[in-house]
Protein backbone atom coordinates (compact mmCIF):
# COMPACT_ATOMS: atom_id res chain seq x y z
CA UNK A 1 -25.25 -25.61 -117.80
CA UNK A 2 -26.66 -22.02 -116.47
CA UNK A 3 -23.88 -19.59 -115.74
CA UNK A 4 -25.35 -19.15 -112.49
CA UNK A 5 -25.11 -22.49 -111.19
CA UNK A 6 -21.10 -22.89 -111.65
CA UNK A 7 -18.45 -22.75 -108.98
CA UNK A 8 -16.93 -19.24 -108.17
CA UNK A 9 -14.31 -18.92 -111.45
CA UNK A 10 -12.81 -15.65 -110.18
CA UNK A 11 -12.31 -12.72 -107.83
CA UNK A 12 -12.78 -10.17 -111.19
CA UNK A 13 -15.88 -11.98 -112.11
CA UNK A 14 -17.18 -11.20 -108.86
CA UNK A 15 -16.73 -7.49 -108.93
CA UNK A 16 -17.68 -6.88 -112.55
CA UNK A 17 -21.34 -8.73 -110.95
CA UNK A 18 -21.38 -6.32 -108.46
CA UNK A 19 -20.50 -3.39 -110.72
CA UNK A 20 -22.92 -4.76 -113.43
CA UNK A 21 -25.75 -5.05 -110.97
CA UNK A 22 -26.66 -8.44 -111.19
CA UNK A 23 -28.76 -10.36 -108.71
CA UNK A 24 -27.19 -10.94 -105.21
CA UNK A 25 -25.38 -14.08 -104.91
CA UNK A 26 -26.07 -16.67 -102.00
CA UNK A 27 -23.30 -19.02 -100.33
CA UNK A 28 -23.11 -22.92 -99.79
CA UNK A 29 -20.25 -24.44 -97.67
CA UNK A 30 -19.84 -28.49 -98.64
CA UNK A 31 -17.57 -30.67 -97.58
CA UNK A 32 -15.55 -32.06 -100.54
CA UNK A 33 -12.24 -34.69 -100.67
CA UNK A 34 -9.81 -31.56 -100.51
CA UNK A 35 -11.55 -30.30 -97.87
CA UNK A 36 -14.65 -27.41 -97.18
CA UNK A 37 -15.48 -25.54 -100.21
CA UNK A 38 -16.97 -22.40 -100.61
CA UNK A 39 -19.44 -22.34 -103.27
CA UNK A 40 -22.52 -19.69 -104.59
CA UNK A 41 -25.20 -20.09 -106.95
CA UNK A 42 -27.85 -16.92 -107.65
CA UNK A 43 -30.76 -16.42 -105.93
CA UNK A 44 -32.64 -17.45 -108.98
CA UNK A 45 -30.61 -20.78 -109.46
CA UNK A 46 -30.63 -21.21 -105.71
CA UNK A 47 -34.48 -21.33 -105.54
CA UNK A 48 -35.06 -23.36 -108.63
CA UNK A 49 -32.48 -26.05 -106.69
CA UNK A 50 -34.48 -26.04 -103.98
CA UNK A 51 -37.57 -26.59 -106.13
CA UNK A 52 -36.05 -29.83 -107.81
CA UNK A 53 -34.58 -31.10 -104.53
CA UNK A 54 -38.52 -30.95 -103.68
CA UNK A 55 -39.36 -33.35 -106.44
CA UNK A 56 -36.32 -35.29 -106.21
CA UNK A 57 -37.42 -38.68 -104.69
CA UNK A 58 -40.53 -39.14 -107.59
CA UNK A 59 -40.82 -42.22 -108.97
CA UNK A 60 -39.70 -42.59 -112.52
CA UNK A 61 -40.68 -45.26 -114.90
CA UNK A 62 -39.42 -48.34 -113.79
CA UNK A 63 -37.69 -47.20 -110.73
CA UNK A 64 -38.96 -47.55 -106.77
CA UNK A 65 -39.52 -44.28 -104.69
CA UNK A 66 -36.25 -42.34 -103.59
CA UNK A 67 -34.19 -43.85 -106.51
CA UNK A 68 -31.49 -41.41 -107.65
CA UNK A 69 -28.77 -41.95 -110.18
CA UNK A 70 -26.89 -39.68 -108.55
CA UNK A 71 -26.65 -37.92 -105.78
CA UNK A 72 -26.49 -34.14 -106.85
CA UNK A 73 -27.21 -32.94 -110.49
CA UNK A 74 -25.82 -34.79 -113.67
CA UNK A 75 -24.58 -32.73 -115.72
CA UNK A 76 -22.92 -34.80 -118.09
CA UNK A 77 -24.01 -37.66 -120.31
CA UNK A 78 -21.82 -39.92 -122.62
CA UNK A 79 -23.31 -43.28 -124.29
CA UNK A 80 -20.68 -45.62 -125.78
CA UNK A 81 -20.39 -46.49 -130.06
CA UNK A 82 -20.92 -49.91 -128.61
CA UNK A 83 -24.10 -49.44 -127.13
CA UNK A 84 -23.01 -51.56 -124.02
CA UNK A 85 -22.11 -48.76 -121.63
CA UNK A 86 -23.33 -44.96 -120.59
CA UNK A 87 -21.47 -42.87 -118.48
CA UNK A 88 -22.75 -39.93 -116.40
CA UNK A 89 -21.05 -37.05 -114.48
CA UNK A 90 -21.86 -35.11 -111.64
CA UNK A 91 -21.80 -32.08 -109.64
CA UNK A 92 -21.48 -31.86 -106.05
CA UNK A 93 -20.49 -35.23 -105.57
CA UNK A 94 -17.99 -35.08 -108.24
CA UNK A 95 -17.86 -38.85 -109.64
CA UNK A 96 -18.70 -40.28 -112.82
CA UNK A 97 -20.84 -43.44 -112.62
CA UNK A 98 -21.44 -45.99 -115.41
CA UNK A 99 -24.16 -47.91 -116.43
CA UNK A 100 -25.16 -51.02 -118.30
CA UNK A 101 -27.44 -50.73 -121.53
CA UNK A 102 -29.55 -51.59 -122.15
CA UNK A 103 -31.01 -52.75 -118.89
CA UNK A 104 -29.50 -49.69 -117.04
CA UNK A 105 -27.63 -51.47 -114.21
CA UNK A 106 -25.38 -49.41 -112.20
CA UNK A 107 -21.83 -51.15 -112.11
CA UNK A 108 -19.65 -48.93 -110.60
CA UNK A 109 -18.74 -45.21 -109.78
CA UNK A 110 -15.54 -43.43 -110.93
CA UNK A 111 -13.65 -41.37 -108.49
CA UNK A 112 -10.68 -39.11 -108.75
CA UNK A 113 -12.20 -35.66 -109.80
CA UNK A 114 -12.05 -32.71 -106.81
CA UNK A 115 -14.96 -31.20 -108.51
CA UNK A 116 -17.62 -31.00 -110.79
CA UNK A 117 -17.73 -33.30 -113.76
CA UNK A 118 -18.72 -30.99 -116.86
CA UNK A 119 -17.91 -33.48 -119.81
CA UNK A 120 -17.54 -36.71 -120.80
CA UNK A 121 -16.38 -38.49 -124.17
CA UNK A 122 -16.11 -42.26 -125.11
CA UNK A 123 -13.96 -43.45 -128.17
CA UNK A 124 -15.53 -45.17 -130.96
CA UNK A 125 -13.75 -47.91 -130.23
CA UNK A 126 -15.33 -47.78 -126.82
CA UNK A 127 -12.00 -48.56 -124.34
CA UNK A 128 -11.61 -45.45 -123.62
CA UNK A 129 -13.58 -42.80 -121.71
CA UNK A 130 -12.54 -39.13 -121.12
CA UNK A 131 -13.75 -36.56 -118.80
CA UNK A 132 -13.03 -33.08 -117.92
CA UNK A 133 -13.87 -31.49 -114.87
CA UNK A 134 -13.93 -27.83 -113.15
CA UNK A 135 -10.60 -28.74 -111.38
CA UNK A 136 -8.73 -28.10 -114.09
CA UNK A 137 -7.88 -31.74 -115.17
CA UNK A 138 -8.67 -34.23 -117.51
CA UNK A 139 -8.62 -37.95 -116.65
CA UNK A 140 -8.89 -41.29 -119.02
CA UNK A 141 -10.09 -44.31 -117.88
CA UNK A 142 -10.31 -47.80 -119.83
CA UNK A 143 -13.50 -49.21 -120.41
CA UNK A 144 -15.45 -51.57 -119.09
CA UNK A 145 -13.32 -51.93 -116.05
CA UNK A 146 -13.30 -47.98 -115.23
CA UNK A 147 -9.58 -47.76 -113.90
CA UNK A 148 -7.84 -44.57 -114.49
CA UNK A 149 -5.63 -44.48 -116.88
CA UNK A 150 -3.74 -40.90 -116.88
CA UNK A 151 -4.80 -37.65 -115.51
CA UNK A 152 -3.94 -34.27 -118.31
CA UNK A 153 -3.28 -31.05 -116.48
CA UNK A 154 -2.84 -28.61 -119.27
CA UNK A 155 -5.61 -26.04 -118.86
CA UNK A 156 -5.46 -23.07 -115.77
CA UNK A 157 -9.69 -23.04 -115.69
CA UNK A 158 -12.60 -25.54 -115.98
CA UNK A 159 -12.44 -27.94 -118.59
CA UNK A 160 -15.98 -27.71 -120.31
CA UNK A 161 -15.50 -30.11 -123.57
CA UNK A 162 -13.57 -32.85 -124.34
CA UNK A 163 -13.92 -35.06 -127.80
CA UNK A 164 -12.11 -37.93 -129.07
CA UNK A 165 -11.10 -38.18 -133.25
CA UNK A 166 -12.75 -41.41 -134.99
CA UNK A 167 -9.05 -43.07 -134.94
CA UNK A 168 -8.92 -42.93 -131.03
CA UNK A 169 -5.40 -40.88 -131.80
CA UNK A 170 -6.55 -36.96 -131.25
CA UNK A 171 -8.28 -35.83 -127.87
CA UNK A 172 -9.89 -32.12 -127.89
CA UNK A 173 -10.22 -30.39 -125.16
CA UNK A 174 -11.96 -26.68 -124.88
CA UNK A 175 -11.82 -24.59 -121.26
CA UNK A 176 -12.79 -21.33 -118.92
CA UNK A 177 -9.16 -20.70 -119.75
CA UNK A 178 -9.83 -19.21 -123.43
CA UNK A 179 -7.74 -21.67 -125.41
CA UNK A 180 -8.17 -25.52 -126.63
CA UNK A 181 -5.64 -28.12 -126.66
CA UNK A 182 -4.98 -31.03 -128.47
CA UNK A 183 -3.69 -34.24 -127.08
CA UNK A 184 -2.23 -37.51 -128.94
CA UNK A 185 -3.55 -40.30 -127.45
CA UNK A 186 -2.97 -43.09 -125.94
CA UNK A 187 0.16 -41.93 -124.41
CA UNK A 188 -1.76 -38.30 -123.60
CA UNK A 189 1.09 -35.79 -125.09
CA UNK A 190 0.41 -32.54 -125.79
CA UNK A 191 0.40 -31.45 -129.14
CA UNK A 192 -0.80 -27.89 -129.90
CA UNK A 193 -2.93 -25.09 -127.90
CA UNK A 194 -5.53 -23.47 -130.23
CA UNK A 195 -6.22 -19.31 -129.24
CA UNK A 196 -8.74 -17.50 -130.83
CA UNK A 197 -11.58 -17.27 -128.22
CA UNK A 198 -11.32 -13.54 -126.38
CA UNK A 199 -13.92 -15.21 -123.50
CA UNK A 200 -14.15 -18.14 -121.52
CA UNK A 201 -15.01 -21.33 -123.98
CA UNK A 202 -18.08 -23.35 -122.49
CA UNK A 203 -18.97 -25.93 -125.56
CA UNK A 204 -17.53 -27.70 -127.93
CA UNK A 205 -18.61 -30.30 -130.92
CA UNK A 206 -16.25 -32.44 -133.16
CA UNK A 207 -17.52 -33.59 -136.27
CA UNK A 208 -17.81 -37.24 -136.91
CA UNK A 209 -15.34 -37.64 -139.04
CA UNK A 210 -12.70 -35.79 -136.90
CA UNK A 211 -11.86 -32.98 -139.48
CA UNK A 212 -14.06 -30.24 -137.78
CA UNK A 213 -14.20 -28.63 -134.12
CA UNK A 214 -16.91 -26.26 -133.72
CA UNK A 215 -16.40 -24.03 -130.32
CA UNK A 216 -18.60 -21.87 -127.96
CA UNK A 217 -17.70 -18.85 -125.73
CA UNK A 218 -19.21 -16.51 -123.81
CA UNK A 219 -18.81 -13.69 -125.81
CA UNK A 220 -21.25 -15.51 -127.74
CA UNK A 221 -19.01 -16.20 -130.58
CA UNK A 222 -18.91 -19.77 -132.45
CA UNK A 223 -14.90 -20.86 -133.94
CA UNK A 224 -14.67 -23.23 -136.46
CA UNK A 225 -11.57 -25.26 -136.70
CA UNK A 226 -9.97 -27.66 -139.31
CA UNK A 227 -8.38 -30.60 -137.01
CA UNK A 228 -5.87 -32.38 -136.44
CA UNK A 229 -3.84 -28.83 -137.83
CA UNK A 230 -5.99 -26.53 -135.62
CA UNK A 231 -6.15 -23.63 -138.41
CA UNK A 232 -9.10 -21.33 -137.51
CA UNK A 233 -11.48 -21.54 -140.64
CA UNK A 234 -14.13 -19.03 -139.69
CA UNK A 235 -16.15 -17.61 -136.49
CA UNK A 236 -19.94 -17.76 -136.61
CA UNK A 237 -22.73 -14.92 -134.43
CA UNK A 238 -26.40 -14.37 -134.04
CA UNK A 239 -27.50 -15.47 -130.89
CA UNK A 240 -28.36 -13.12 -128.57
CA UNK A 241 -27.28 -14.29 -124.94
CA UNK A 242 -24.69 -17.26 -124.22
CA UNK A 243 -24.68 -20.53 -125.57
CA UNK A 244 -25.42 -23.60 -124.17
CA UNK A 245 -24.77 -26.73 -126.46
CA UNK A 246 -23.45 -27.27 -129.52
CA UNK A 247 -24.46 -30.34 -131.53
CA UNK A 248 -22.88 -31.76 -135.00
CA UNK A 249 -25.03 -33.89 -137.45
CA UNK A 250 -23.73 -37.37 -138.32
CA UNK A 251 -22.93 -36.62 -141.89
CA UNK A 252 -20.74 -33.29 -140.49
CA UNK A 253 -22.95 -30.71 -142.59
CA UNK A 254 -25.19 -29.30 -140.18
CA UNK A 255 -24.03 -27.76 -136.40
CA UNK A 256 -26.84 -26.79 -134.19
CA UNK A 257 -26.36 -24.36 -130.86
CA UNK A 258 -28.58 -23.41 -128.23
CA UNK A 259 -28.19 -20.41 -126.42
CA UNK A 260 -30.09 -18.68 -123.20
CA UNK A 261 -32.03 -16.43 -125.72
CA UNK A 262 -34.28 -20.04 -125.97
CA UNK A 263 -33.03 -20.79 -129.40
CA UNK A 264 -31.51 -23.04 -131.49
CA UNK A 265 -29.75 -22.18 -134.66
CA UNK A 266 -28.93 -24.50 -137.45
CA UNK A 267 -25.89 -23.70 -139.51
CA UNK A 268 -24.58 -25.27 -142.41
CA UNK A 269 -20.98 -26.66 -142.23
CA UNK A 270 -18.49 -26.39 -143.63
CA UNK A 271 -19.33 -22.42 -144.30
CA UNK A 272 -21.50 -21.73 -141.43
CA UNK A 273 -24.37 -20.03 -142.87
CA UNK A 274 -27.12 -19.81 -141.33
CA UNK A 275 -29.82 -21.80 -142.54
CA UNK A 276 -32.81 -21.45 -139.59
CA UNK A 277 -33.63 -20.36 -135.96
CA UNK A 278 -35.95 -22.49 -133.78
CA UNK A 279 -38.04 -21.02 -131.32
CA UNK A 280 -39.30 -24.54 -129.75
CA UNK A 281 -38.37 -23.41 -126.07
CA UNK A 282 -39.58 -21.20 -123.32
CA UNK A 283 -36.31 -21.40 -121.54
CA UNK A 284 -32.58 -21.88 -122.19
CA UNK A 285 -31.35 -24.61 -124.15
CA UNK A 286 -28.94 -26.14 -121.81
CA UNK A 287 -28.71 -29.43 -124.39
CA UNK A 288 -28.32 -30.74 -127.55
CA UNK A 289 -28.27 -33.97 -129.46
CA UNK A 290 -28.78 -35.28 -132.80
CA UNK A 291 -29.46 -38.81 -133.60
CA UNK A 292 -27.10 -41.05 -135.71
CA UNK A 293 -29.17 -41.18 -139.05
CA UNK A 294 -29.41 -37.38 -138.49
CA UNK A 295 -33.19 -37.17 -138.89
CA UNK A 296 -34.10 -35.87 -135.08
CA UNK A 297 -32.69 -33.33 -132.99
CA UNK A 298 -33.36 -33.62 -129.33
CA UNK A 299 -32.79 -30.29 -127.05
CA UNK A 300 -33.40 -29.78 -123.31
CA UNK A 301 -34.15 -26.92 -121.52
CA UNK A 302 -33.90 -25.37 -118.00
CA UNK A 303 -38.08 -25.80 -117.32
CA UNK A 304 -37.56 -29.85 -117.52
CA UNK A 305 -38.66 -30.75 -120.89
CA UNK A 306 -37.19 -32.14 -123.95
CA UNK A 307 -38.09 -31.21 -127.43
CA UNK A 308 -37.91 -33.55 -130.33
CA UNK A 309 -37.54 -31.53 -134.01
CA UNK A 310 -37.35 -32.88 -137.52
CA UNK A 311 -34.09 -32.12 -138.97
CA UNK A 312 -32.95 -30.87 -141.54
CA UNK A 313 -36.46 -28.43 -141.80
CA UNK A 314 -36.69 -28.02 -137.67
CA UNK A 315 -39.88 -28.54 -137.26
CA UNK A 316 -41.49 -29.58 -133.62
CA UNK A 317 -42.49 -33.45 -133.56
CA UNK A 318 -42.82 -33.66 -130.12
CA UNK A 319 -42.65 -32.79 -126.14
CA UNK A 320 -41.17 -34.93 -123.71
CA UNK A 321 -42.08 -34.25 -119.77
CA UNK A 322 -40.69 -35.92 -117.09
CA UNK A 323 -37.74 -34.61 -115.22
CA UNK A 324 -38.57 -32.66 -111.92
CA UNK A 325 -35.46 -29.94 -112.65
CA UNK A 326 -34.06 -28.57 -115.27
CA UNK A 327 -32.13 -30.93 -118.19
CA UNK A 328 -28.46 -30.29 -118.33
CA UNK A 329 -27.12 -33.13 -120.86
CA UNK A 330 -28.31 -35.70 -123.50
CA UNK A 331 -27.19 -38.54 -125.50
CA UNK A 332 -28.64 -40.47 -128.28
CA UNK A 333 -28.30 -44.16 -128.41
CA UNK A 334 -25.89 -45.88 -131.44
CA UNK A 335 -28.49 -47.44 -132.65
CA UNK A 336 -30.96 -44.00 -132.84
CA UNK A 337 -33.49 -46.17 -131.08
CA UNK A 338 -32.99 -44.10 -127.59
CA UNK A 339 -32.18 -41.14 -126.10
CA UNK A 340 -31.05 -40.47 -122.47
CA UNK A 341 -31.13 -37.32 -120.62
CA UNK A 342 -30.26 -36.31 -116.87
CA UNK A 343 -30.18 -32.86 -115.09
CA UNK A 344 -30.79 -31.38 -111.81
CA UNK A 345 -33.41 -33.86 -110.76
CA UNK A 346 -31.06 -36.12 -109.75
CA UNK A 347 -32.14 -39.11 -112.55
CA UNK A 348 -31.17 -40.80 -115.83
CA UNK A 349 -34.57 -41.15 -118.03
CA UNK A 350 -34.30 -43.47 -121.60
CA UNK A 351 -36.68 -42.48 -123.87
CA UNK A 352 -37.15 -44.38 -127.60
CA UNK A 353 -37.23 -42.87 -130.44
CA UNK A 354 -38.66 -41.64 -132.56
CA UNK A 355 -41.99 -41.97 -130.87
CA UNK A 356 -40.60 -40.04 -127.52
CA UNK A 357 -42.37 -42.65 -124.91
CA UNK A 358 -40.20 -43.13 -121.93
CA UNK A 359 -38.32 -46.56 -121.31
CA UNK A 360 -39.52 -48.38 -117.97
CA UNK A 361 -35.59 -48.58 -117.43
CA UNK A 362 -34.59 -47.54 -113.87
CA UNK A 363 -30.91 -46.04 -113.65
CA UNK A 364 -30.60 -46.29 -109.33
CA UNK A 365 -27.11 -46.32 -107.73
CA UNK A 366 -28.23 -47.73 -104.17
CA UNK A 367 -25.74 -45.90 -102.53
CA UNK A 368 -27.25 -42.57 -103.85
CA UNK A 369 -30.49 -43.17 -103.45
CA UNK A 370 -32.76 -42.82 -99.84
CA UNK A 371 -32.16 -45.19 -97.21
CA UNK A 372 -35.76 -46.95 -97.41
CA UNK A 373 -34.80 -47.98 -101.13
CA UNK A 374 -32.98 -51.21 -102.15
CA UNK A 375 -31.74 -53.07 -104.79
CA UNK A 376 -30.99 -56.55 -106.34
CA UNK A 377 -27.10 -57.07 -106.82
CA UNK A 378 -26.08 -60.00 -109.35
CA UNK A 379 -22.63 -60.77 -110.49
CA UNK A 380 -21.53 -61.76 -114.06
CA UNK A 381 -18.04 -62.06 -115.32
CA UNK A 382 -16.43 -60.90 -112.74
CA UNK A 383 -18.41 -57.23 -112.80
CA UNK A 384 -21.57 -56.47 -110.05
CA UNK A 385 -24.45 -55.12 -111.14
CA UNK A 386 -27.17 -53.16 -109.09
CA UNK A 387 -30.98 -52.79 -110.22
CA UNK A 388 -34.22 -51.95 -108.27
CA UNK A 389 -35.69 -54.54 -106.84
CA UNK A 390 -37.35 -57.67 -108.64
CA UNK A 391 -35.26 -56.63 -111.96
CA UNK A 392 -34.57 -59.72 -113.62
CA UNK A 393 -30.71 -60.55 -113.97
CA UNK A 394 -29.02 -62.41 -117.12
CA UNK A 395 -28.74 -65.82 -117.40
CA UNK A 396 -25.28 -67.41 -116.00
CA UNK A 397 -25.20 -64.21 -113.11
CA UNK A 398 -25.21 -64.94 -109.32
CA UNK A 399 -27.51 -63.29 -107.32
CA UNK A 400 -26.02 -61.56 -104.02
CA UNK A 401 -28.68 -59.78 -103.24
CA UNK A 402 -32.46 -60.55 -103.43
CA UNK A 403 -34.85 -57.87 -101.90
CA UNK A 404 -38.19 -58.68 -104.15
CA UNK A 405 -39.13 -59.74 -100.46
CA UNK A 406 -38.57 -55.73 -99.98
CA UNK A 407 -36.49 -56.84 -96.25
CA UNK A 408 -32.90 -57.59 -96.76
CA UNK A 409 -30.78 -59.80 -98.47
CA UNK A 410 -32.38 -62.81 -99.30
CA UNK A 411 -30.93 -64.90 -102.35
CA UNK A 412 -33.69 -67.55 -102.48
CA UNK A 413 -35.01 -68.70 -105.78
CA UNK A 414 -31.66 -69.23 -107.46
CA UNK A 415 -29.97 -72.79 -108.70
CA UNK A 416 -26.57 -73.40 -110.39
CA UNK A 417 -25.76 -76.27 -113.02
CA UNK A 418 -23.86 -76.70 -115.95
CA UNK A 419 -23.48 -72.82 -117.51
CA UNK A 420 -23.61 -71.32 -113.98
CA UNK A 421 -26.36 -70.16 -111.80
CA UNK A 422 -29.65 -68.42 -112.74
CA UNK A 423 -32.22 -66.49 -110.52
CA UNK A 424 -35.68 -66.32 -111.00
CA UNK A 425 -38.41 -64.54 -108.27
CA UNK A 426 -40.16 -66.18 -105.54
């Protein structure tokens, strides 16, 4: 996520912009649950906002005009080791939302955050989802049913990374406030506060195996830590301007970062040597994601596209296009076969992979989306779904809303018997 387009963090970081000479900033008052807000974004950040807000409203594949997955940016993407669930967060309207895979129903949004929702994290054994946020706090919330669980207020700053260990015991989490802490989970103790970052950390990656934590900051500085003990093992440089993203291969050997200087480095790990620098992108690389069998890295940018390079050499495979804003977060699928990505456009897009052609999947909260667009609601199991209109729902779901017709409600077309009801289109 772009420096620029963050919440205020500080009186002192206002002067040292005016003393440094940086671009004038520009002011939005919102109205948020705690009441009006104050918020500024540069002039350059400001303009390429208004640009996407342009665009927002396009139809994606497989979605109706004015479909949104959210309402403001996402900047925040988490897919579950299950493959059933992926869970987004996002800015201005500070909820997390989650979604049903693979047919990308919305089933419900998460609320509780008073601002925006920087990072998400689901445990591999799926039940659990964690999120940080800029107001300081992290919450948990159990999976599928989205209630929240326990809210962490540890850090003084924006959380900007959290990560869960492969035993669902250790939670990581990495702030604005210099220092990451480590929580026992479930009962969300904490254990130990890691120092060793001079500036604010934005990013952080845990290996797969839960015995590495690579970390970010703005000084442009990379920590690597041995977990659960938190002993700092060594501190990685070489990009040029902050970073971005932070990505760690399956197998745990290779971490890759993108920075604002439009690169990507690949380093090996455990002794961070630097093995290559990609120069894929035009812009900054504002994500990162590497897919399970380790083969593909996926990266995002701030001028909307999404590049696809062969790992362990680098090399560019492909360009996706797409998105009408800049991509902020990415996740690959459990299975390697997709790869989502949102941003400031406002949408969710699934893409497969490896061949990079996008899904005709349609990721549309109703609620979020403009008034002239509706949506088929079913109801399975005791959990609602939403889709666009004339999805086809599972077998055994009741239909509660049918506008194929494109007016209203109309739940024709549906018959129960024996295993429930089923619905098929007029």
């Amino acid at each position: 996520m772009p420096v620029k387009d963050r919440p205020n963090r500080s009186e002192s970081r206002e002067d040292a912009s005016v003393q440094s000479g940086e671009a004038p900033e520009v002011y939005a008052v919102r109205k948020a649950r705690s009441g009006w807000t104050l918020s500024r974004r540069g002039v350059l950040g400001a303009a390429a906002a208004a640009t996407a807000a342009a665009l927002r409203g396009k139809a994606q594949a497989g979605c109706p005009e004015g479909a949104r997955a959210h309402a403001y940016s996402i900047l925040s993407l988490a897919a579950s080791p299950n493959g059933r669930l992926l869970a987004s967060g996002g800015q201005l309207d500070y909820d997390i939302r989650l979604w049903s895979l693979p047919g990308g129903a919305f089933l419900k949004m998460l609320s509780g955050h008073d601002n925006w929702v920087y990072s998400l994290a689901i445990s591999p054994d799926s039940r659990l989802l964690a999120s940080g946020s800029w107001d300081h706090t992290i919450k948990l919330w159990s999976l599928p049913d989205g209630a929240l669980v326990q809210t962490l207020s540890g850090h003084s700053n924006a959380v900007m990374g959290v990560a869960i260990s492969p035993d669902n015991r250790l939670l990581v989490s990495g702030s604005l406030d210099r220092t990451i802490k480590l929580w026992s989970l479930p009962d969300g103790e904490l254990l130990r506060t890691l120092s060793g970052h001079s500036r604010a950390i934005d990013r952080m990656a845990m290996s797969p195996d839960g015995r590495l934590l690579a970390s970010a900051d703005e000084g442009l500085k990379i920590i690597l830590w041995s977990l659960p003990d938190g002993a700092l093992l060594r501190t990685l440089s070489g990009h040029a301007d902050y970073l971005c993203s932070l990505a760690i291969s399956p197998d745990g050997r290779l971490l890759a970062s993108g920075s604002r200087d439009n690169t990507i480095k690949l380093w090996s790990l455990p002794d961070g040597a630097l093995l290559n620098t990609l120069s894929h992108h035009s812009s900054w690389v504002n994500a990162l994601a590497i897919s399970p069998d380790g083969r593909l890295l996926a990266s995002g940018d701030q001028v909307r596209v999404i590049k696809l390079s062969s790992l362990p050499d680098g090399a560019l495979l492909k360009t996706l296009s797409g998105h009408a804003g800049a991509i902020y977060a990415l996740a690959a699928g459990p299975d390697g076969e997709w790869l989502a990505s949102a941003g400031d456009d406002c949408s969710i897009r699934l893409w497969s992979l490896p061949d990079g052609k996008e899904l005709p999947v349609c990721l549309m909260d109703p609620a979020a989306s403009t008034s002239s667009t509706q949506s088929t609601q079913y109801a399975k199991d005791g959990v609602t779904y939403s889709a666009p209109c004339g999805s086809p729902i599972p077998t055994g779901a009741v239909c509660t809303c049918n506008c194929i017709t494109g007016t209203g409600c109309d739940c024709v077309g549906y018959s129960g018997g024996g295993g429930g009801h089923y619905w098929h289109p007029n």
